[in-house]
Each structure stands twice: as C-alpha cells, then as structure tokens.
C-alpha atoms as a PDB file:
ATOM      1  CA  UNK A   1      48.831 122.535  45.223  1.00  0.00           C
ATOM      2  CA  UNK A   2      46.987 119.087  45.304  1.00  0.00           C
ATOM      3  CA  UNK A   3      47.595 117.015  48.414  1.00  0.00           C
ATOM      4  CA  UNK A   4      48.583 114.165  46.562  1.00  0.00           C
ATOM      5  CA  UNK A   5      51.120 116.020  44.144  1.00  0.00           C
ATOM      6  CA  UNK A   6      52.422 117.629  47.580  1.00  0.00           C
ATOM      7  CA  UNK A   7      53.232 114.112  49.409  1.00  0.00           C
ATOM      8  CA  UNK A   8      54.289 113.083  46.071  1.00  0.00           C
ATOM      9  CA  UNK A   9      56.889 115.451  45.722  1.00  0.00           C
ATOM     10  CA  UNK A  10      58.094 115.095  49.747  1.00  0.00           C
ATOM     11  CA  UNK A  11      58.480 111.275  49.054  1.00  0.00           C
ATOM     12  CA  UNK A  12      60.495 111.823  46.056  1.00  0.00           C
ATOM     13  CA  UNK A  13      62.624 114.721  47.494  1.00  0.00           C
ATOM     14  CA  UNK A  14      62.818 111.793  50.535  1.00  0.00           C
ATOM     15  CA  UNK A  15      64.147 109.175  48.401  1.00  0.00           C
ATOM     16  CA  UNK A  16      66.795 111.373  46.054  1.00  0.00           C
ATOM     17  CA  UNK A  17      68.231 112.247  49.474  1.00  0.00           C
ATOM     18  CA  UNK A  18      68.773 109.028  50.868  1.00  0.00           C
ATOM     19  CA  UNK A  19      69.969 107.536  47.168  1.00  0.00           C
ATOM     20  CA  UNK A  20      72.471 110.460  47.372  1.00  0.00           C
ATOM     21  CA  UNK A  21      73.812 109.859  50.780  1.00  0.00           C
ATOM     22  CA  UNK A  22      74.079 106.182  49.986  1.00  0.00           C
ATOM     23  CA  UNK A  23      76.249 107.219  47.112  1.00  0.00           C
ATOM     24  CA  UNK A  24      78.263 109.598  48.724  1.00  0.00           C
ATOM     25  CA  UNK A  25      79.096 107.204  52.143  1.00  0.00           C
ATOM     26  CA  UNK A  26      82.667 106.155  51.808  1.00  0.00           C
ATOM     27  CA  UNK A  27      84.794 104.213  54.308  1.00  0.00           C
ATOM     28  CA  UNK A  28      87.156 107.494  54.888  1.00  0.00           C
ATOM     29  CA  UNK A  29      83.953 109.007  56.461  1.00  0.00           C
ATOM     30  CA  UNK A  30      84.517 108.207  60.287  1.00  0.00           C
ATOM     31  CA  UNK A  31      88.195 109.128  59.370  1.00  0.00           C
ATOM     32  CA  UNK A  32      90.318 111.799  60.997  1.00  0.00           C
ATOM     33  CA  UNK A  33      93.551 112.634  61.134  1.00  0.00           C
ATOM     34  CA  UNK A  34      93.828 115.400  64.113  1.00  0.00           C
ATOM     35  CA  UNK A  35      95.113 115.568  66.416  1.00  0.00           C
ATOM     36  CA  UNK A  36      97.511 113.117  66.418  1.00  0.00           C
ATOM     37  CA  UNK A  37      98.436 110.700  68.980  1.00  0.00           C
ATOM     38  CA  UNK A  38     102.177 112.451  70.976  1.00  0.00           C
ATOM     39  CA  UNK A  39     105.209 109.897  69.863  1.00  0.00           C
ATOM     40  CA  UNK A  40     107.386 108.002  71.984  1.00  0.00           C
ATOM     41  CA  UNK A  41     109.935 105.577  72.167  1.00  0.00           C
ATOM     42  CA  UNK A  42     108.738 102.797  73.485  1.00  0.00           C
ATOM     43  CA  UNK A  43     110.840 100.857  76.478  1.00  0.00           C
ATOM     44  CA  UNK A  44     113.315  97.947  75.872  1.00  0.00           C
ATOM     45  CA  UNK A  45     111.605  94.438  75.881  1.00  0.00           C
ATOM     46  CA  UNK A  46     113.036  93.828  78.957  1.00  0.00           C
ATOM     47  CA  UNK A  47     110.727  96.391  80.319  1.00  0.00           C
ATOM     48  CA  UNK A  48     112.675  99.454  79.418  1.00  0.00           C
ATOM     49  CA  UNK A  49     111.064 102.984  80.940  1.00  0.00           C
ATOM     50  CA  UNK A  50     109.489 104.727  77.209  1.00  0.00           C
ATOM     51  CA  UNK A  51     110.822 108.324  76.363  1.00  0.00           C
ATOM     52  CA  UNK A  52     108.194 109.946  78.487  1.00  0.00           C
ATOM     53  CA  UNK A  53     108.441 107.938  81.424  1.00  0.00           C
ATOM     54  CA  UNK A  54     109.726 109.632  84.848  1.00  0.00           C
ATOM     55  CA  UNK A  55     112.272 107.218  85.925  1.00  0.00           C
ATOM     56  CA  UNK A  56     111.642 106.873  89.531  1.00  0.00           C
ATOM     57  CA  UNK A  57     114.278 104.233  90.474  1.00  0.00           C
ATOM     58  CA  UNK A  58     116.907 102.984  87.886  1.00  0.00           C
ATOM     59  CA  UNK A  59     119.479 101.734  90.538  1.00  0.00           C
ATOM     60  CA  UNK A  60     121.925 104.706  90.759  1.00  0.00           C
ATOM     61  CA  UNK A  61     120.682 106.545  93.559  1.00  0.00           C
ATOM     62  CA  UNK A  62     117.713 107.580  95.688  1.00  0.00           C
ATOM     63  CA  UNK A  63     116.954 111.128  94.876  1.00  0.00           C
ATOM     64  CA  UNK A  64     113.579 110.807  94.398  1.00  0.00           C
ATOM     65  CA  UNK A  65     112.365 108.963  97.363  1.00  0.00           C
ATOM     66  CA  UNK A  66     112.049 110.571 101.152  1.00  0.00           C
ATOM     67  CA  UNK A  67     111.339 108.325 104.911  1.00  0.00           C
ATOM     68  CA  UNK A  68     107.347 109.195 105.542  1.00  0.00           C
ATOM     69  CA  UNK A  69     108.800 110.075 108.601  1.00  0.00           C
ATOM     70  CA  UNK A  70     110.653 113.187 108.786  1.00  0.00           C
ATOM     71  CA  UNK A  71     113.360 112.770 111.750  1.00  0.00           C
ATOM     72  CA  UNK A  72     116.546 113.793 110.464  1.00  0.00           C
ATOM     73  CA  UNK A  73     117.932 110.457 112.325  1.00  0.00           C
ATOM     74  CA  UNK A  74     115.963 108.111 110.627  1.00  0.00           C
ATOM     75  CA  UNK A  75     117.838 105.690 108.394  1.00  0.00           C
ATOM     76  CA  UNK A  76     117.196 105.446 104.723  1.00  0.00           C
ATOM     77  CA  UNK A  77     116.433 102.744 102.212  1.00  0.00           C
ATOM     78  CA  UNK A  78     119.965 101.355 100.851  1.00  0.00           C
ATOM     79  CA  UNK A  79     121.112 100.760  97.911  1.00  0.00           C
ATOM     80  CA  UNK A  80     122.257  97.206  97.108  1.00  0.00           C
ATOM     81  CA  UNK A  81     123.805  95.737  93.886  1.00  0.00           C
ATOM     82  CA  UNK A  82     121.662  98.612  92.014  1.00  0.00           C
ATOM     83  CA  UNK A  83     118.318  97.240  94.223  1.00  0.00           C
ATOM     84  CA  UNK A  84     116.862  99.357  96.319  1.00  0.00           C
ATOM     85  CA  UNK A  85     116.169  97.562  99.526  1.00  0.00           C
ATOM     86  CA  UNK A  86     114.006  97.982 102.589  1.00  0.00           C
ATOM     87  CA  UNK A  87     114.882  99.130 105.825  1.00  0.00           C
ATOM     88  CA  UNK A  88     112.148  98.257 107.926  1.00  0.00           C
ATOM     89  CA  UNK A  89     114.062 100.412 110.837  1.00  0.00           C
ATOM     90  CA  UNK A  90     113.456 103.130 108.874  1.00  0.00           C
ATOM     91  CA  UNK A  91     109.672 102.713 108.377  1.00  0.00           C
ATOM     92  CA  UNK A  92     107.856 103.934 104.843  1.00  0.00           C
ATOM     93  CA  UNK A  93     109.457 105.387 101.863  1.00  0.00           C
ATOM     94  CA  UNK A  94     108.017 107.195  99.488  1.00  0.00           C
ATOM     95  CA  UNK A  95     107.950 109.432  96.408  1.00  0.00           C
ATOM     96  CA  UNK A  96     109.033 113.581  97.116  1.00  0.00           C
ATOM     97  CA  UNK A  97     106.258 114.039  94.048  1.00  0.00           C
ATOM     98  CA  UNK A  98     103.203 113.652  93.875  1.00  0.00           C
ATOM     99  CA  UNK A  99     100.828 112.423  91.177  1.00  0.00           C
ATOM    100  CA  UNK A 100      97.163 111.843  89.670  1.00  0.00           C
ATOM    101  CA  UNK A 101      96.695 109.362  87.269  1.00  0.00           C
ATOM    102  CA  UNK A 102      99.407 107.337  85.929  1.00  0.00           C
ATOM    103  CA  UNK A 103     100.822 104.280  84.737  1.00  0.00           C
ATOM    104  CA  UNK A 104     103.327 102.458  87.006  1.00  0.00           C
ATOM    105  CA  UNK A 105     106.008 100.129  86.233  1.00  0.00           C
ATOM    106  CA  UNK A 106     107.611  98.397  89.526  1.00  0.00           C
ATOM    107  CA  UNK A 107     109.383  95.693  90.145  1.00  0.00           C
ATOM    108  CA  UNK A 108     110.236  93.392  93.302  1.00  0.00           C
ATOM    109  CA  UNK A 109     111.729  90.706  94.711  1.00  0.00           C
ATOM    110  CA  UNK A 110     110.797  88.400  97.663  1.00  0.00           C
ATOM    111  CA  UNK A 111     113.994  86.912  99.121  1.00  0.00           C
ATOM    112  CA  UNK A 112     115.147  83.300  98.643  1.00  0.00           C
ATOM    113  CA  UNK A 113     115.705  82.139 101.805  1.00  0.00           C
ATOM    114  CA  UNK A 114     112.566  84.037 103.132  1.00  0.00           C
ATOM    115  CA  UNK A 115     111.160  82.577 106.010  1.00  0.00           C
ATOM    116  CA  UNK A 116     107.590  82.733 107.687  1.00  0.00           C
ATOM    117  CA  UNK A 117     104.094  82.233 106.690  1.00  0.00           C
ATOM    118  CA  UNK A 118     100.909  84.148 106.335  1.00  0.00           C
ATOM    119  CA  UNK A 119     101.462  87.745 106.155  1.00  0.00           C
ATOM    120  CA  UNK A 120     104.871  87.624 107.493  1.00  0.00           C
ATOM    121  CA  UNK A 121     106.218  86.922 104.453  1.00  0.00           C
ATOM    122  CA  UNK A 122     107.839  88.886 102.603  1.00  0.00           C
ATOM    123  CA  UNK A 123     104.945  91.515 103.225  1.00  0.00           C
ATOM    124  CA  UNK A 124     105.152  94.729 101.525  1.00  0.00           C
ATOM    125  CA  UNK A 125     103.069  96.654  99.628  1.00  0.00           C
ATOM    126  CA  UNK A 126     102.631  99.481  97.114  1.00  0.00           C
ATOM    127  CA  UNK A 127     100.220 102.803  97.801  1.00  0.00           C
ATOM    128  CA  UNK A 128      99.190 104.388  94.685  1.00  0.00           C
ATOM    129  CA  UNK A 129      97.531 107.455  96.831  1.00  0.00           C
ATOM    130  CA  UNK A 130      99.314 108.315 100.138  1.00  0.00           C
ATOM    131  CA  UNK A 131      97.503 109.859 102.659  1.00  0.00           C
ATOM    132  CA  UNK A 132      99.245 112.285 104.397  1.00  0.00           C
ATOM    133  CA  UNK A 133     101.635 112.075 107.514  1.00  0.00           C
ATOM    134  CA  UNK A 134     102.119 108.216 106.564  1.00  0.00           C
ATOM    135  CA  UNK A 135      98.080 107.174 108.298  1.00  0.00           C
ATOM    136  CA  UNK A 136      97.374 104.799 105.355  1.00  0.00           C
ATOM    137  CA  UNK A 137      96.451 105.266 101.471  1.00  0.00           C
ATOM    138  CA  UNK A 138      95.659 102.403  98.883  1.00  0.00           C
ATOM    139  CA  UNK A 139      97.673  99.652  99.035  1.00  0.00           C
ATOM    140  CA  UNK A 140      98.195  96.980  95.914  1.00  0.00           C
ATOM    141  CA  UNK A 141      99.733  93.955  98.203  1.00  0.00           C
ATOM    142  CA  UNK A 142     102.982  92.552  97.825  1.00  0.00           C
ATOM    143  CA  UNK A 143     103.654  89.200  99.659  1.00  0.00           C
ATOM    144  CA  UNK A 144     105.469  85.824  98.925  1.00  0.00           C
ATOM    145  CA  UNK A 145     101.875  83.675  98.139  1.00  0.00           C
ATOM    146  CA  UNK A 146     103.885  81.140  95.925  1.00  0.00           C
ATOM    147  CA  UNK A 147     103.343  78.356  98.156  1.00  0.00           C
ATOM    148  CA  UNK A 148     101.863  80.497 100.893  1.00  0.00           C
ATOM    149  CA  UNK A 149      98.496  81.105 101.944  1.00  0.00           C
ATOM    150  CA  UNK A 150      96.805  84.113 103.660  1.00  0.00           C
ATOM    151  CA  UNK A 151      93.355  85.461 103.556  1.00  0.00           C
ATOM    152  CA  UNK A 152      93.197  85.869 100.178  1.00  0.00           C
ATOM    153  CA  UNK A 153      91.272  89.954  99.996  1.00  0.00           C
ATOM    154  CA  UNK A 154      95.166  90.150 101.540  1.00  0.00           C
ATOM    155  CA  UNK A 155      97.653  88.201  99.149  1.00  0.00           C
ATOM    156  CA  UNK A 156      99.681  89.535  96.487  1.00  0.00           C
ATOM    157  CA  UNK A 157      97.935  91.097  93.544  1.00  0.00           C
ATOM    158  CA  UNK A 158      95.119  92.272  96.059  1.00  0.00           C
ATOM    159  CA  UNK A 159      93.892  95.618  96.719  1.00  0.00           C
ATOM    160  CA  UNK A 160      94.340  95.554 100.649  1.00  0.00           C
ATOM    161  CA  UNK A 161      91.097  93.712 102.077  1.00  0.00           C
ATOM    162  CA  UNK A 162      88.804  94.778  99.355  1.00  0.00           C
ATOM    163  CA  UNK A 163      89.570  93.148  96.428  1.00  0.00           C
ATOM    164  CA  UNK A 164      91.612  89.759  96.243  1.00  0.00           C
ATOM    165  CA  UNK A 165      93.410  89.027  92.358  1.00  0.00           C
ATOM    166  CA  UNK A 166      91.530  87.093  89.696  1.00  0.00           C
ATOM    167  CA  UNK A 167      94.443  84.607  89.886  1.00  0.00           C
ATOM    168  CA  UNK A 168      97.881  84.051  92.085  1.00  0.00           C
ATOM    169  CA  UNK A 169     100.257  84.428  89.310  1.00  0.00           C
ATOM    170  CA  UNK A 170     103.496  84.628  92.071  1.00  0.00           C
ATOM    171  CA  UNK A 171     106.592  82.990  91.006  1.00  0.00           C
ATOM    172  CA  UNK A 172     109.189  81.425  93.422  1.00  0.00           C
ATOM    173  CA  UNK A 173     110.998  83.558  96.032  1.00  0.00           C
ATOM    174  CA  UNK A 174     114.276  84.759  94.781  1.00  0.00           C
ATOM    175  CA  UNK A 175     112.919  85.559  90.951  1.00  0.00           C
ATOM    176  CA  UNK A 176     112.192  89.018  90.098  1.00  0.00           C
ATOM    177  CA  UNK A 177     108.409  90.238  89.872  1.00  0.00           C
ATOM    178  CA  UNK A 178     106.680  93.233  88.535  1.00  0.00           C
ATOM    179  CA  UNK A 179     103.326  95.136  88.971  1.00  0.00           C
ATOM    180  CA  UNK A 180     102.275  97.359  85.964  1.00  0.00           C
ATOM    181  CA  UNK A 181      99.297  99.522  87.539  1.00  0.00           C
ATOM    182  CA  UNK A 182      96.840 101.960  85.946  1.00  0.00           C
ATOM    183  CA  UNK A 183      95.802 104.270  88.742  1.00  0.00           C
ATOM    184  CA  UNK A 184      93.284 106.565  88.335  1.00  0.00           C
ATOM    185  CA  UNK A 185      92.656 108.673  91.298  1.00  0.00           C
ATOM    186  CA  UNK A 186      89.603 109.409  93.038  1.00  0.00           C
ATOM    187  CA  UNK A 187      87.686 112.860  92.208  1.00  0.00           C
ATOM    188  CA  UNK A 188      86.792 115.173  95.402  1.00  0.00           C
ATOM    189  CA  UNK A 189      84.310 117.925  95.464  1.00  0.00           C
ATOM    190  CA  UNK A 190      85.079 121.404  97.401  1.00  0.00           C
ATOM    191  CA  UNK A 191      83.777 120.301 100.682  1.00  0.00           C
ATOM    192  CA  UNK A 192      85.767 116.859 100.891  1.00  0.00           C
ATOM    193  CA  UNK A 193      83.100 114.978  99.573  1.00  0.00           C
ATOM    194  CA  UNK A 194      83.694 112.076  96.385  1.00  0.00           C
ATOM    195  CA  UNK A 195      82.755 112.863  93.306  1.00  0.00           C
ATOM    196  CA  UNK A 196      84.160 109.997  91.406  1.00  0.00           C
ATOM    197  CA  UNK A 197      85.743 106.920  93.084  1.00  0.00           C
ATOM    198  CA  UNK A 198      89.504 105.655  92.452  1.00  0.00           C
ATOM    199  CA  UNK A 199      89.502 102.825  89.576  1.00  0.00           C
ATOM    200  CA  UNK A 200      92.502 100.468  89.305  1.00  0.00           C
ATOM    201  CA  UNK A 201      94.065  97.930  86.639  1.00  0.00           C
ATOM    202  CA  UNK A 202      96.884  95.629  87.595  1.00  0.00           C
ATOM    203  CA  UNK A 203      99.079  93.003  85.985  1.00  0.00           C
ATOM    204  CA  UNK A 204     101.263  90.597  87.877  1.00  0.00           C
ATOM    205  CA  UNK A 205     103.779  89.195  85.776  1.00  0.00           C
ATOM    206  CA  UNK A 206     101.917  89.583  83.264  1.00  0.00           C
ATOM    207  CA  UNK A 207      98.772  88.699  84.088  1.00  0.00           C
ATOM    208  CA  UNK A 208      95.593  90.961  84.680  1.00  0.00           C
ATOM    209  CA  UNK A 209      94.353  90.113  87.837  1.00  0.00           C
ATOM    210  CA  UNK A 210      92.441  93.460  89.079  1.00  0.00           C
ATOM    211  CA  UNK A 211      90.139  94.814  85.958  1.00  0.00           C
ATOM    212  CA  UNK A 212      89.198  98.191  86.230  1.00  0.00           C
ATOM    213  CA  UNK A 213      88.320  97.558  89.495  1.00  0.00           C
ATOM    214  CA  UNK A 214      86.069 100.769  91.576  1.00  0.00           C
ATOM    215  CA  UNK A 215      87.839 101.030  94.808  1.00  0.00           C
ATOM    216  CA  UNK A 216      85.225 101.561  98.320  1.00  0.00           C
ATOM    217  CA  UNK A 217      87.936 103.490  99.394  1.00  0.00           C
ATOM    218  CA  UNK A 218      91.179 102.915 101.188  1.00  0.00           C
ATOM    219  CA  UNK A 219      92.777 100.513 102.504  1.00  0.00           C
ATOM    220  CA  UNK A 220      93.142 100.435 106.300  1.00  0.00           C
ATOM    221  CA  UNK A 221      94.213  97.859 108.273  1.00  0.00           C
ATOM    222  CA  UNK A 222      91.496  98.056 111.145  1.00  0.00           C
ATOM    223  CA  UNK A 223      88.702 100.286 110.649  1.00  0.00           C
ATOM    224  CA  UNK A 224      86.378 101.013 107.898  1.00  0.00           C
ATOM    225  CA  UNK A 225      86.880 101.788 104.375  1.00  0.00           C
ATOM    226  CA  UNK A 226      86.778 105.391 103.670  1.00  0.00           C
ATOM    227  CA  UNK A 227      87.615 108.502 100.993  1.00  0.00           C
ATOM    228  CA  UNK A 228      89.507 111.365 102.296  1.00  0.00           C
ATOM    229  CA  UNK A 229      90.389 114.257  99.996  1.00  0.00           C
ATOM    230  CA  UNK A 230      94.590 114.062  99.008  1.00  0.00           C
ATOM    231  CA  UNK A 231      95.201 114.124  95.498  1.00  0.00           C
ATOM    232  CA  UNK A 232      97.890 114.437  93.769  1.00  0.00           C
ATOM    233  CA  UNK A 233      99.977 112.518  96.638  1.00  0.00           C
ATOM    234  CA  UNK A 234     102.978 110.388  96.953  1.00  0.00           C
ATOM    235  CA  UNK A 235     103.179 106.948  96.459  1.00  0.00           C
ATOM    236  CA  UNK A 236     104.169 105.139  98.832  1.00  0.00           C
ATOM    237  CA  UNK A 237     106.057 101.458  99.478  1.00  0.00           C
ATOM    238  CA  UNK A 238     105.560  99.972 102.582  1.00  0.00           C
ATOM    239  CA  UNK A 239     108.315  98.658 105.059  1.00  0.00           C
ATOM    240  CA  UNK A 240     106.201  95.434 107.144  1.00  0.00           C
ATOM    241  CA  UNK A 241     106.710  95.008 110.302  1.00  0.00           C
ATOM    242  CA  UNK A 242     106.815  91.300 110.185  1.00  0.00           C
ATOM    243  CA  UNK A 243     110.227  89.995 110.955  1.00  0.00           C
ATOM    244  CA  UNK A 244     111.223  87.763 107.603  1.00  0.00           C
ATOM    245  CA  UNK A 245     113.637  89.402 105.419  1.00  0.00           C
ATOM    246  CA  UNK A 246     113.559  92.760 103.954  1.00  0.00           C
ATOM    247  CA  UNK A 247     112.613  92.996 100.140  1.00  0.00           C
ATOM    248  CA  UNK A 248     114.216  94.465  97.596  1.00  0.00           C
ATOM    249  CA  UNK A 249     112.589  96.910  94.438  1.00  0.00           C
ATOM    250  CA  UNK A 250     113.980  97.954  91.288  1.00  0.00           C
ATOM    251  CA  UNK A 251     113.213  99.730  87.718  1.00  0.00           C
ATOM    252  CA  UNK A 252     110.373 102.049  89.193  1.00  0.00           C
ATOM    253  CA  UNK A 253     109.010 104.505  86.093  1.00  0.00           C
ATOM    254  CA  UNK A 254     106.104 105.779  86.025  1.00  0.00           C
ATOM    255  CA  UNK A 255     103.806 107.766  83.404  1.00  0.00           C
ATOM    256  CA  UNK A 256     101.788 110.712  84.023  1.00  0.00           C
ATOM    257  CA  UNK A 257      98.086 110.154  82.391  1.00  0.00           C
END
C-alpha cells in the first residue's frame, strides 16, 4: 500500500473517531447511580442527634461514661437538671467505648458567676484519642476566653499548645456552647511507628476555627509532642484542676466514620 494512501487512511480513521465520540458525549456520562449514599434522619435544628448517631449523653443517665481512674471509691460525674456536671474530686471521665474516626457533637457550658483568669477559668477540655491509664491524649480546649486571655496555642477552640483557633468565637459565661469535631485518628504501623498523622476539623458555635488541621502529635502539658500507638480509644473530658467552678456538658452524640 502507498505511504501516502496509508497515513491517509490513519488520519481519516483518526478523525471519524473523534467526530463519533464528540457525538456520542452526553452530560449523563460521569453519571452513576451505585451505590447509593445510606439514609438518615437528620437531627432536630436545635442540634438533634441524626438516626445513626450513638447518643452518648442525652441527660437521663450516665451509662456510658466511666472515672479514668478505676478506684471503686472514686466519686462520679453528677447529674444536674439533665447536665452532666464535673466533679473535679473525681478526676477524668470518659467514654467505656472506644472509637476511630467520627463526628462529634458536644456541648458545654462555662458557669455564670465563674471566677478567675487565665487558665483557671472554666478550664476543661475534650480528648478525641485517650491514651491509656488517663497519661494524656489530644485535647480540643475548653476555657471561658470571652473576655479572658491566655496564651492563645491554649484558649478555647485550640488544639492543646499546637494549634490556637482561626478566631475566638466564645460567647458569655452562662450561655450554652458546642464543639462539632471531625476526628480522624492517626494510622500506626506494626512496630508502633506512624503511618499517617491524626487530622482534625472543629466548629465553635458555629464557626470553623481548626481546618483540617495535621496534628504533631499529642497534647501534653510539659514535655514534647509525640505519637504513641492507641487507637480505637476513649474519649475523654477533662476535670481541671484549677479551682473556679465546675462545668457542666450536655447532648454528647457522636457518629462513627
């Protein structure tokens, strides 16, 4: 076959393909329709659990929270007016299951007549990851910072001196707050090692103020930052030792992602 007649041909064959794909392209093409997305009920708008939460706290009792320390004499957490509130006697509470990745609705409230400054005041805070026998984890801060100023890697909306919020979106002592977290737990190889480090996304009120953010790794109080292997785990809420007055939380559901 002549050259010529050959390329001739290829061109053509070229172009009737691409004219015929052209034709043929219609916006159903990136369509699909499987699988299909699980339903749920959505929550109430006044930030209702959805039909697949796990309701971790709804104000009728505290079956699903133990002390982080084990003594049979310990005191609990009590239950006030459907609140659960913090006993700081009784040191840490936290979940009796543990979890991965998740969503998290929580909410709290700083008291009115709080007193104190810095971080005694109304100091708390909220471990997504626990690390076991109560040594620590990775704290989201809660603290009164409405008209109170700390270092600010340590006011509310921070991840515990690593991270401090894009904005202070705390309203006034005595109001109830909230905290909806996206936790995504760090990844561990067989010898303890990371594989993939712990990513957060938290909104206060509202209000993003950590983005996706790619944790160092815990949150200690003195010391370095570090990964140590414990997933799933508990999460944990903290019971300060600072001597204002003891918080209260409520409507605690979370998600399993």
């Amino acid at each position: 076959m002549n050259r010529k007649i050959f390329y001739s041909l290829v061109l053509t064959a070229f172009i009737t393909m691409t004219v015929y794909g052209q034709q043929k392209a219609t916006p159903e093409q990136p369509e699909y329709y499987s699988p299909a997305p699980k339903v749920i009920t959505p929550g109430s708008a006044n930030f209702g659990a959805p039909s697949d939460a796990i309701i971790l706290f709804d104000g009728k009792n505290l079956d699903e929270w133990e002390p982080t320390r084990r003594s049979a004499s310990i005191e609990k957490w009590t239950l006030v007016d459907g609140t659960m509130l913090v006993n700081k006697k009784s040191g840490d509470f936290q979940t009796k299951r543990k979890f991965k990745d998740f969503q998290l609705h929580i909410e709290y409230r700083i008291p009115s007549d709080i007193n104190g400054s810095g971080q005694s005041r109304g100091n708390s805070g909220i471990f997504m990851a626990a690390l076991p026998g109560g040594s620590g984890g990775y704290e989201l801060q809660v603290l009164d910072n409405y008209n109170n100023s700390t270092y600010v890697n340590g006011q509310a909306g921070s991840i515990y001196k690593q991270n401090p919020p894009m904005v202070n979106a705390c309203l006034k002592p005595g109001e109830w707050q909230r905290y909806e977290v996206v936790w995504i737990a760090p990844r561990f190889k067989e010898d303890g090692s990371i594989e993939s480090s712990a990513r957060v996304t938290v909104f206060h009120n509202g209000v993003l103020v950590q983005n996706n953010l790619v944790l160092t790794g815990d949150t200690p109080y003195l010391g370095n930052t570090e990964y140590k292997k414990n997933s799933p785990s508990p999460i944990k809420l903290q019971a300060h030792g600072d001597k204002s007055e003891p918080i209260s939380y409520r409507n605690i559901w979370l998600r399993e992602l």
